[in-house]
N, C-alpha and C. Protein backbone atom coordinates (compact mmCIF):
# COMPACT_ATOMS: atom_id res chain seq x y z
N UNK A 1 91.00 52.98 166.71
CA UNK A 1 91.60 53.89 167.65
C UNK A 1 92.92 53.33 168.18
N UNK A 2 92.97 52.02 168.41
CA UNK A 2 94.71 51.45 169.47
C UNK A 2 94.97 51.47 167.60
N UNK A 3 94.80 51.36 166.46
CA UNK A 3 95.88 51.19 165.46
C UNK A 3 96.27 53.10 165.59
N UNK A 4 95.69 53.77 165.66
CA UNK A 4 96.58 55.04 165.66
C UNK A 4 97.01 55.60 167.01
N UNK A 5 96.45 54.84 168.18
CA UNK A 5 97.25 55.18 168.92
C UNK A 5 98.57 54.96 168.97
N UNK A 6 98.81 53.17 168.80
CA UNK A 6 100.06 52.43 168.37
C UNK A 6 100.79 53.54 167.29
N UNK A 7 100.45 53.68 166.22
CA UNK A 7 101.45 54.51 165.28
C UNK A 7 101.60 55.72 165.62
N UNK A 8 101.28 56.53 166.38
CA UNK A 8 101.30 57.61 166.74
C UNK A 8 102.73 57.43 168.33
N UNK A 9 102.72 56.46 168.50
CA UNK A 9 103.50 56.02 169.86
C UNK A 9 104.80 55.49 169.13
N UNK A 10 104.32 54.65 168.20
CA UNK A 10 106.12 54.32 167.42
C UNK A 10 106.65 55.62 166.88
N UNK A 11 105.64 56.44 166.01
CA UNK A 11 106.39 58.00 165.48
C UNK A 11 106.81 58.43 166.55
N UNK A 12 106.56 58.54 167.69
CA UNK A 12 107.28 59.29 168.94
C UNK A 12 108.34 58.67 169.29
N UNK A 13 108.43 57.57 169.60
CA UNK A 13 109.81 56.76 169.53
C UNK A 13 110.76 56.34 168.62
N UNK A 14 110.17 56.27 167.47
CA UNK A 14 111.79 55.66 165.89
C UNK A 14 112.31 57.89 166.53
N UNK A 15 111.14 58.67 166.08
CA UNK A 15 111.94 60.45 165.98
C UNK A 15 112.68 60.45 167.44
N UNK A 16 112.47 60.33 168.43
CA UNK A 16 113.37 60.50 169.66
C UNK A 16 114.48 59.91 169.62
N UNK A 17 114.56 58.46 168.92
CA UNK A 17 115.95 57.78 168.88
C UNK A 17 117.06 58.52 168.10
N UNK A 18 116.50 59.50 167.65
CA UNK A 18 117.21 60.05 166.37
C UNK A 18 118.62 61.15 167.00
N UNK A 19 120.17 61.50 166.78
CA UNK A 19 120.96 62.00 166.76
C UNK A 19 120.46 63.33 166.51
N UNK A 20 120.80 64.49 167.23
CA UNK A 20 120.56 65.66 167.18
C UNK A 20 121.46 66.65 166.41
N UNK A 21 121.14 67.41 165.73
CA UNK A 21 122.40 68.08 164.43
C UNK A 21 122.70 68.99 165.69
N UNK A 22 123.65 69.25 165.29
CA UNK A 22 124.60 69.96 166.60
C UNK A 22 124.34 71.73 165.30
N UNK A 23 124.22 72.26 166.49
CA UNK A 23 123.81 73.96 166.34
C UNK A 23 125.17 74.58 166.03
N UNK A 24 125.22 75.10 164.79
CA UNK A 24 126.15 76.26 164.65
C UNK A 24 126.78 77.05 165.55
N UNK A 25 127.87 77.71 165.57
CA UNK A 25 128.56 77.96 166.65
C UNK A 25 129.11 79.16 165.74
N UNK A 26 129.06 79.80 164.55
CA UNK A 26 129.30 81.11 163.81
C UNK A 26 131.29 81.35 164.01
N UNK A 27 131.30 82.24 163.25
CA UNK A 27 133.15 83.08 163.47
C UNK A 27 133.94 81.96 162.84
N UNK A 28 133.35 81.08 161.86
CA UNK A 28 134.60 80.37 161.34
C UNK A 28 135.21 81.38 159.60
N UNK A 29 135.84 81.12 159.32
CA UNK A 29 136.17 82.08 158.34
C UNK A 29 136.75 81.47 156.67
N UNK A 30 136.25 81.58 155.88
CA UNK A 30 136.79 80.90 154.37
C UNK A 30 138.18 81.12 154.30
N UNK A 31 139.32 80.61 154.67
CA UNK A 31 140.95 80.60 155.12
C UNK A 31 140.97 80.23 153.37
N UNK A 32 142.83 81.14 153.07
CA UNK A 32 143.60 81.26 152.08
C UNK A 32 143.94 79.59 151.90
N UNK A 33 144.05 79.12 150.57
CA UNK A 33 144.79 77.96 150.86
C UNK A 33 146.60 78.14 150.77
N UNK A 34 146.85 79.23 150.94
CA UNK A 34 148.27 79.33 150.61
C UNK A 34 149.13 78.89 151.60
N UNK A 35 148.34 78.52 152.95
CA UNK A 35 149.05 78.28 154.11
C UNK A 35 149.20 76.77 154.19
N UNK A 36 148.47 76.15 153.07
CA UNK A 36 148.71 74.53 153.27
C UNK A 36 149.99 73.91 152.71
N UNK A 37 150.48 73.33 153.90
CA UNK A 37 151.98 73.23 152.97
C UNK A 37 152.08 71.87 151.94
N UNK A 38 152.56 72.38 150.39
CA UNK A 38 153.15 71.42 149.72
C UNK A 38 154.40 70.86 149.04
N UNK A 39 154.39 70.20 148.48
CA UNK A 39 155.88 69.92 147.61
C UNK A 39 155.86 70.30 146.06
N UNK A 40 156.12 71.02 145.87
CA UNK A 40 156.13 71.96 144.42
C UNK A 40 156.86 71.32 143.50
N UNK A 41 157.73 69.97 143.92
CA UNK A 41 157.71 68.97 142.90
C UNK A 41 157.09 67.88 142.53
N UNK A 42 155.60 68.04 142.82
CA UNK A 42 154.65 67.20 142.35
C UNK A 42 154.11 68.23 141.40
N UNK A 43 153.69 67.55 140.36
CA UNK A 43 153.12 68.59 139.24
C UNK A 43 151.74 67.86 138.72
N UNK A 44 151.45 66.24 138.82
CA UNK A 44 150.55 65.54 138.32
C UNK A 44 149.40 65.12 139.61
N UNK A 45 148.55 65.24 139.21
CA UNK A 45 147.48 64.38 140.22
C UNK A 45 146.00 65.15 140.40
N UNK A 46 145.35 64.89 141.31
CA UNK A 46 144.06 65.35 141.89
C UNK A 46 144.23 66.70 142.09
N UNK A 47 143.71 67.80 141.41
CA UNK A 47 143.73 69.25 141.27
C UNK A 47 142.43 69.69 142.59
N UNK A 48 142.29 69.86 143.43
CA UNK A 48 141.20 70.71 144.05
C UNK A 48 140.90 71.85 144.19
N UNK A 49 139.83 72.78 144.28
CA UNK A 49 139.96 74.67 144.40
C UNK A 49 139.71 74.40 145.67
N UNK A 50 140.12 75.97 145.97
CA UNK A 50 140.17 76.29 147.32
C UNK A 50 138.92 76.58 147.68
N UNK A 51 138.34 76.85 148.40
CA UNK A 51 136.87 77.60 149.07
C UNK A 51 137.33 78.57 148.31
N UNK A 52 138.34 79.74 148.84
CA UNK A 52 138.40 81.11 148.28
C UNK A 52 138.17 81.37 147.42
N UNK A 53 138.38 80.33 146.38
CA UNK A 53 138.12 80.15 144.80
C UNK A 53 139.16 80.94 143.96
N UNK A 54 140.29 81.19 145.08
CA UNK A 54 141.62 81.55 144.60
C UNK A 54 142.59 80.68 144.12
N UNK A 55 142.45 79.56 144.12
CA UNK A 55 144.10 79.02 144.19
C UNK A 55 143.75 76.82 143.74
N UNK A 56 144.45 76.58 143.33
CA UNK A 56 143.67 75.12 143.56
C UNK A 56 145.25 74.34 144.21
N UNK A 57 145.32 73.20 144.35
CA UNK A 57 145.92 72.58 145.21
C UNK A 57 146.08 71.33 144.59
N UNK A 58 147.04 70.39 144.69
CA UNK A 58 146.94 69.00 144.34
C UNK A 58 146.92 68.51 145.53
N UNK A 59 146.64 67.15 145.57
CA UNK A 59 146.07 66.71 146.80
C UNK A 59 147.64 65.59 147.09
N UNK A 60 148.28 65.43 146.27
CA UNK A 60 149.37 64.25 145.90
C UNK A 60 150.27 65.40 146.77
N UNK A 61 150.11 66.38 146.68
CA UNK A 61 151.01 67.61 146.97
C UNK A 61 151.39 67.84 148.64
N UNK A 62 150.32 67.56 149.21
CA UNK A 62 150.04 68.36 150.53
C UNK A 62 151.42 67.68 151.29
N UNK A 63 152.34 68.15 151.99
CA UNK A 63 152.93 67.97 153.07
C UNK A 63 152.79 67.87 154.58
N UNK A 64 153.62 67.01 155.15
CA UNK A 64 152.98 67.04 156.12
C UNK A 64 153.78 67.52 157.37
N UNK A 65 153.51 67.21 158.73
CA UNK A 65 152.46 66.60 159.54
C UNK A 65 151.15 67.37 158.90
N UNK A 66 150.58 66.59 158.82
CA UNK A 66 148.67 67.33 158.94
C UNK A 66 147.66 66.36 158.71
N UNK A 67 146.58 66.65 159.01
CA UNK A 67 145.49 66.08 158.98
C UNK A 67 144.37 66.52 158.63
N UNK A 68 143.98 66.00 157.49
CA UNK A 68 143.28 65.67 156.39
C UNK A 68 141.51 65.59 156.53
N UNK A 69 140.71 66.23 156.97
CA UNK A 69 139.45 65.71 157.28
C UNK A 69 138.62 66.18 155.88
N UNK A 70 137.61 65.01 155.69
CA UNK A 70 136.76 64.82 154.52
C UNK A 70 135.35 64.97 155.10
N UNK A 71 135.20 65.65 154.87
CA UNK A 71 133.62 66.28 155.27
C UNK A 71 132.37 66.69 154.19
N UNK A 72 131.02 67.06 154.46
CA UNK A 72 130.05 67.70 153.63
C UNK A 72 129.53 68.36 154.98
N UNK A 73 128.28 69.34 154.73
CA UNK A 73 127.98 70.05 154.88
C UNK A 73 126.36 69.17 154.92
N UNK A 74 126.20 68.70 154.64
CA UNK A 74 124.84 67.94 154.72
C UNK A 74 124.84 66.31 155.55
N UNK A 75 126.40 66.45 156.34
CA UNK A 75 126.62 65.26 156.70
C UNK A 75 127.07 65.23 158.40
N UNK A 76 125.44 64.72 159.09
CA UNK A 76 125.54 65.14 160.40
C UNK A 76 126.82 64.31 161.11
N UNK A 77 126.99 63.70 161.06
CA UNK A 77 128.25 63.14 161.86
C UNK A 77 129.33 64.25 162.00
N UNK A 78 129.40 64.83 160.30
CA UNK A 78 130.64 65.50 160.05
C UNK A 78 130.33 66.79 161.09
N UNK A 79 129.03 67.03 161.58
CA UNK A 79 129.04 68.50 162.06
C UNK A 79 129.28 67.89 163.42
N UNK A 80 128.87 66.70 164.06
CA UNK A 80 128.99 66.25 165.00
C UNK A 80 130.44 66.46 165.59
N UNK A 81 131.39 66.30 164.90
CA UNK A 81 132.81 65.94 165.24
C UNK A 81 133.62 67.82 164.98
N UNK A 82 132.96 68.05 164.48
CA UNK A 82 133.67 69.75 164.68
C UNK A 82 133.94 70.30 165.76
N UNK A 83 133.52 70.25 166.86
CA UNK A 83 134.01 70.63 167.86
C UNK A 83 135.35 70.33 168.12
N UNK A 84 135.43 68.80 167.99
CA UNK A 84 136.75 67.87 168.32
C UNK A 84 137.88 68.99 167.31
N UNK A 85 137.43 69.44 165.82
CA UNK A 85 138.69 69.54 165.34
C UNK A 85 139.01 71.27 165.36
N UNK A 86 137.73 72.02 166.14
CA UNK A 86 138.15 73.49 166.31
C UNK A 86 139.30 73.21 167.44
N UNK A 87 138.78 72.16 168.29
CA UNK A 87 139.93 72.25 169.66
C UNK A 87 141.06 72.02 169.32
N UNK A 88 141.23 71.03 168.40
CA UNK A 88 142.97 70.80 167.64
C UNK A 88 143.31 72.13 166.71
N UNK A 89 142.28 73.17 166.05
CA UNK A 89 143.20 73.95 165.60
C UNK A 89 143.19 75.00 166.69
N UNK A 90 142.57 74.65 167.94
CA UNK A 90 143.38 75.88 168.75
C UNK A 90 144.39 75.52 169.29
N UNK A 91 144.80 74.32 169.69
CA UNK A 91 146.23 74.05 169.91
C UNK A 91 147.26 74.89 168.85
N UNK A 92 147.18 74.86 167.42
CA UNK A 92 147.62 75.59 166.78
C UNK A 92 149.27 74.78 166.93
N UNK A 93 149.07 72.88 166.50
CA UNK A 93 150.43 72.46 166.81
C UNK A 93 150.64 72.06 165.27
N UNK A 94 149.61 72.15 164.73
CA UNK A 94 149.83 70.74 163.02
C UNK A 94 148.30 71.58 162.30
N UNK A 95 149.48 71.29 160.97
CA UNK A 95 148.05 71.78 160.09
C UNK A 95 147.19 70.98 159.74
N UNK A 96 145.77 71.86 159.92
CA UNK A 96 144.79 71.24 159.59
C UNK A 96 144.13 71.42 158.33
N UNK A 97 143.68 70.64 157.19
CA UNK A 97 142.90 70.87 156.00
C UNK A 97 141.26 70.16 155.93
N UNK A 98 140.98 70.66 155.14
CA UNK A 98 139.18 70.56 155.25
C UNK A 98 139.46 69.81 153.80
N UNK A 99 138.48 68.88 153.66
CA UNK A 99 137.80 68.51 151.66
C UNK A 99 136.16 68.58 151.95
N UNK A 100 135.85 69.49 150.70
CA UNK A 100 134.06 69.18 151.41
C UNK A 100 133.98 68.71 149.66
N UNK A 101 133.27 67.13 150.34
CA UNK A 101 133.07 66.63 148.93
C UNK A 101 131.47 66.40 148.97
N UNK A 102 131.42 66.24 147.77
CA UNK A 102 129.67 66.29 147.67
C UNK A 102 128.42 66.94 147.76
N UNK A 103 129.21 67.76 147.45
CA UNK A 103 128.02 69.03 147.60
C UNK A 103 127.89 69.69 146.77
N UNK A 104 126.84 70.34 146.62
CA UNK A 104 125.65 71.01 146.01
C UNK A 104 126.38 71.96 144.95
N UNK A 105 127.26 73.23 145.71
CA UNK A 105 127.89 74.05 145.47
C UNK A 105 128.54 74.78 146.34
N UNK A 106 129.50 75.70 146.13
CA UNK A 106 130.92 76.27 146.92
C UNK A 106 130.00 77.53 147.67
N UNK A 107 128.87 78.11 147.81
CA UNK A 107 128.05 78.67 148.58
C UNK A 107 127.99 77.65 149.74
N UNK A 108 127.53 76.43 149.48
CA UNK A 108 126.96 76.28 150.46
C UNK A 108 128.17 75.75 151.71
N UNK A 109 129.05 75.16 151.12
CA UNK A 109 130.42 74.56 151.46
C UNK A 109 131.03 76.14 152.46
N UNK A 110 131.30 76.96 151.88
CA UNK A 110 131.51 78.23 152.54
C UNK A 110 130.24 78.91 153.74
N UNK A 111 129.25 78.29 153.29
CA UNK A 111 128.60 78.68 154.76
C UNK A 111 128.49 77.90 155.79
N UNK A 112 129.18 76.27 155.87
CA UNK A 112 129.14 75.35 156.59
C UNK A 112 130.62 76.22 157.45
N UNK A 113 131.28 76.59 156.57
CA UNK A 113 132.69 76.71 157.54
C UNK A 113 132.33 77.91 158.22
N UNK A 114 131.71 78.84 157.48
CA UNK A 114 131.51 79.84 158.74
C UNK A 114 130.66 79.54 160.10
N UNK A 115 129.60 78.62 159.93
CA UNK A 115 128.43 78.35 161.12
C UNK A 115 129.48 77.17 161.78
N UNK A 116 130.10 76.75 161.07
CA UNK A 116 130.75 75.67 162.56
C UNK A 116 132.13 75.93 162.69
N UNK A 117 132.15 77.39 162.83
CA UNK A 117 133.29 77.72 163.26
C UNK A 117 135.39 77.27 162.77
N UNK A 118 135.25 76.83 161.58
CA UNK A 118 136.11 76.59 161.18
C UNK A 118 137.07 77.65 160.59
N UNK A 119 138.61 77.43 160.93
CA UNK A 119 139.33 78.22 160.80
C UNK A 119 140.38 77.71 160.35
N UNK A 120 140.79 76.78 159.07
CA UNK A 120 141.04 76.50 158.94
C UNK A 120 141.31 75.90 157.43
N UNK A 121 141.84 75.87 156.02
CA UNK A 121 141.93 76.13 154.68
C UNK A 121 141.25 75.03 154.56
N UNK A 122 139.93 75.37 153.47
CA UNK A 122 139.22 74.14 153.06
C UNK A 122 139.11 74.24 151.54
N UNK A 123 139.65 73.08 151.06
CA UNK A 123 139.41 72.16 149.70
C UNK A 123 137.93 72.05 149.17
N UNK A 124 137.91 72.43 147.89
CA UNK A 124 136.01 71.64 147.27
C UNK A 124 136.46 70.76 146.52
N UNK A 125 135.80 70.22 146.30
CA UNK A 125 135.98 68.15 145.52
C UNK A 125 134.57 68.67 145.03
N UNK A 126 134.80 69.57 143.64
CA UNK A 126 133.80 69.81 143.10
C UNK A 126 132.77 68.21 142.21
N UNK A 127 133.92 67.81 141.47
CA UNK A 127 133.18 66.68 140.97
C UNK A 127 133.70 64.81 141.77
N UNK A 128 133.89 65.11 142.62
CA UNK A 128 134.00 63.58 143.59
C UNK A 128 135.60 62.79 142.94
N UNK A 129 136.21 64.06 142.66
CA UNK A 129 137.65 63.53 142.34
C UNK A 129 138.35 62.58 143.44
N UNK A 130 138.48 63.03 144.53
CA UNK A 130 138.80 62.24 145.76
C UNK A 130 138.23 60.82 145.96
N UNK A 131 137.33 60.17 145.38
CA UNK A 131 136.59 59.46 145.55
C UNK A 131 137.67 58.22 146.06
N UNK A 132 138.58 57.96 144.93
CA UNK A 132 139.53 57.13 144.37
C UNK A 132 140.41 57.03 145.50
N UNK A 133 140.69 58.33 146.16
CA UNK A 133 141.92 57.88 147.29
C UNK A 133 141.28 57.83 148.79
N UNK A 134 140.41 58.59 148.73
CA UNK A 134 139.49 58.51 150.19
C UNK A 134 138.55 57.51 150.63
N UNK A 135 137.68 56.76 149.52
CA UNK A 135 137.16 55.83 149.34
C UNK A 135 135.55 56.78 149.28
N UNK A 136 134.54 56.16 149.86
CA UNK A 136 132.99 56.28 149.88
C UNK A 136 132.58 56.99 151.32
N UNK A 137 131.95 58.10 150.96
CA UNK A 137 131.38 58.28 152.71
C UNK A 137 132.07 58.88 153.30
N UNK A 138 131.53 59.70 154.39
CA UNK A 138 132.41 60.88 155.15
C UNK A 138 131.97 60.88 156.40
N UNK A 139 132.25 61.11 157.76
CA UNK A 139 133.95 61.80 157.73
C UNK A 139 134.79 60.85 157.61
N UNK A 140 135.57 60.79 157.12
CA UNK A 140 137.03 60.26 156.71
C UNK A 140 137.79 61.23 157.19
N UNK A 141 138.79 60.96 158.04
CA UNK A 141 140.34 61.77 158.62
C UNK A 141 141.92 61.29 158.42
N UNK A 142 142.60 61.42 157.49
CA UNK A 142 143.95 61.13 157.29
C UNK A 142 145.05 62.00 158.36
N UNK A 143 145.86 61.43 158.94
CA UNK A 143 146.50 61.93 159.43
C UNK A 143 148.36 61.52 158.54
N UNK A 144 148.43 62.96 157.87
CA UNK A 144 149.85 62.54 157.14
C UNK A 144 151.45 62.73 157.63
N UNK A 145 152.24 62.20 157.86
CA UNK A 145 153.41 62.15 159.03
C UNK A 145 154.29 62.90 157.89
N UNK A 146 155.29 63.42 158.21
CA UNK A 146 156.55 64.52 158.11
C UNK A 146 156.89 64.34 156.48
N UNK A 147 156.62 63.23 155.60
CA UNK A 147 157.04 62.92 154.40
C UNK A 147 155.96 63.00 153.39
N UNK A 148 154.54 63.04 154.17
CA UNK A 148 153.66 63.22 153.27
C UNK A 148 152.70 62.24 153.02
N UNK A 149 153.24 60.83 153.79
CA UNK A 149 152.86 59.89 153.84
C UNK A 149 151.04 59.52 154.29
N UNK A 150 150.51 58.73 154.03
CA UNK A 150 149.49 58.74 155.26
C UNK A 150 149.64 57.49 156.11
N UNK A 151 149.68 57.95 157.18
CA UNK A 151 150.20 57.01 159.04
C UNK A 151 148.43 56.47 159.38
N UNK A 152 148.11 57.25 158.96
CA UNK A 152 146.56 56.52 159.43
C UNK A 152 145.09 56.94 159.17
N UNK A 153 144.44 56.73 158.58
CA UNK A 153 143.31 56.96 157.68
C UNK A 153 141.87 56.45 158.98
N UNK A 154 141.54 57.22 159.30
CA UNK A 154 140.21 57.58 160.58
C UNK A 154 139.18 57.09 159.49
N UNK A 155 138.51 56.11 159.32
CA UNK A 155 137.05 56.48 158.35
C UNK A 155 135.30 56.29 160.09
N UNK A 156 134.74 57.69 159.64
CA UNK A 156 133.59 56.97 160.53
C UNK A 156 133.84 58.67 161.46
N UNK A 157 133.06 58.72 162.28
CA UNK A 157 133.10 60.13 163.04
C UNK A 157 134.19 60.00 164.24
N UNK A 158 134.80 60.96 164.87
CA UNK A 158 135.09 61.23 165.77
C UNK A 158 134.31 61.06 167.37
N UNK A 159 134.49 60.22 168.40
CA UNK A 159 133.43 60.48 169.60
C UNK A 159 133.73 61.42 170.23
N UNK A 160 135.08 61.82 170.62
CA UNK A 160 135.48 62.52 171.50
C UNK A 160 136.65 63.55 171.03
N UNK A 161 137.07 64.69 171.65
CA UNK A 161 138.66 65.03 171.75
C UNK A 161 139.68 64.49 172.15
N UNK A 162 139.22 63.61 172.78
CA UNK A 162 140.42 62.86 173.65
C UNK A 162 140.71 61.69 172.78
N UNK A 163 139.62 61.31 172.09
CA UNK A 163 139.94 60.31 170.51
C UNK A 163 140.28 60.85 169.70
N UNK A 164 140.61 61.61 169.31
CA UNK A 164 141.23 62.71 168.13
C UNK A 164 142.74 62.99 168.77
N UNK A 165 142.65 63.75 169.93
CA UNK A 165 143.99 63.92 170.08
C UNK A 165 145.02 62.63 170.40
N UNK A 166 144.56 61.68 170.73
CA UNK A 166 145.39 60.45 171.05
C UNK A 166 145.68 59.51 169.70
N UNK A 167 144.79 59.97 168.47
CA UNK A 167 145.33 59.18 167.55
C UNK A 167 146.16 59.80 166.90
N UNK A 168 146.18 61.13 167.33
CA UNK A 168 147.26 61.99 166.62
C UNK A 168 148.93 61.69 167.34
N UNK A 169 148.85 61.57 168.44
CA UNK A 169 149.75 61.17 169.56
C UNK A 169 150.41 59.79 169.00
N UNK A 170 149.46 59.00 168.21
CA UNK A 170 149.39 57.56 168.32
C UNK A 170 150.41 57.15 167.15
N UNK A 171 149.91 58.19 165.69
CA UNK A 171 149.93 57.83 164.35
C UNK A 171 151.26 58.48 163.93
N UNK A 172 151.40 60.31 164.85
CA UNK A 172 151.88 61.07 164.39
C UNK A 172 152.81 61.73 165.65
N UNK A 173 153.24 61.07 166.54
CA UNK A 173 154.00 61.62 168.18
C UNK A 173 153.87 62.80 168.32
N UNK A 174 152.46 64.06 168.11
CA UNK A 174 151.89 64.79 168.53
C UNK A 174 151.28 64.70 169.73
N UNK A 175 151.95 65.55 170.81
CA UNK A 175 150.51 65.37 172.34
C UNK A 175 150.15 66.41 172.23
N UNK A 176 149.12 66.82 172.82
CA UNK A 176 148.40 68.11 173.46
C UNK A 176 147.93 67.96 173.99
């Protein structure tokens, strides 16, 4: 009887320690990628499709200011930190791009952006092409400065807005 009471008392405690998936918040929308700006004299590199499944993108391409977030859909941190980056695209100061790598399929990638409210053009990394420049593991956040460059590469979640917007301030002389 104390051996299942005992295990019955640790299962209650390892599950309580546990991070809570943050609840959908709906009205995000599968965005055109035509609004992501690039340099149309890059012609070689990392090809990605759009969500829309209109258009694909090189990734060598993207221009900047913007910032770059690497996400899945099966990856609680990444849903964790969405809040932080709906609030930067309501500032509506710097573009924002999505990569959802690792996943399943472009269904499911498209229903992550609608339940967490994203509004904002998202990339599929159908076969883990990105691997090479982003490294392992998500969220990963690049923030790329006026040339295209990347100023500073975020790997690990977001805690706050006020950590998001200050590294943008920091990397990229964006305030809000």
């Amino acid at each position: 009887m104390k051996l299942i009471s005992a295990l019955l008392i640790s299962t209650l405690l390892l599950t309580s320690c546990g991070t809570p998936v943050p609840k959908s918040v709906g009205n995000g929308q599968v965005i055109s990628c035509s609004q992501i700006p690039t340099d149309s004299s890059k012609t070689t590199g990392t090809s990605l499709t759009c969500l829309d499944g209109k258009s694909e993108i090189l990734l060598e391409s993207i221009k900047g200011p913007a910032v770059i977030n690497v996400w899945g859909s099966w990856c609680i941190p990444c849903r964790q930190e969405m809040p932080f980056f709906r609030a930067l695209a309501a500032k509506n100061k710097i573009a924002i791009i999505g990569i959802d790598v690792e996943e399943a399929n472009m269904k499911s990638a498209r229903k992550f952006v609608v339940e967490q409210g994203m509004t904002w053009p998202n990339l599929y990394d159908k076969d883990g092409s990105t691997k090479s420049s982003f490294g392992m593991g998500v969220p990963v956040t690049w923030f790329l400065n006026s040339n295209g460059e990347v100023a500073y590469k975020h790997v690990g979640v977001f805690k706050s807005e006020a950590q998001l917007f200050s590294e943008l301030k920091k990397h990229l002389g964006i305030s809000l």
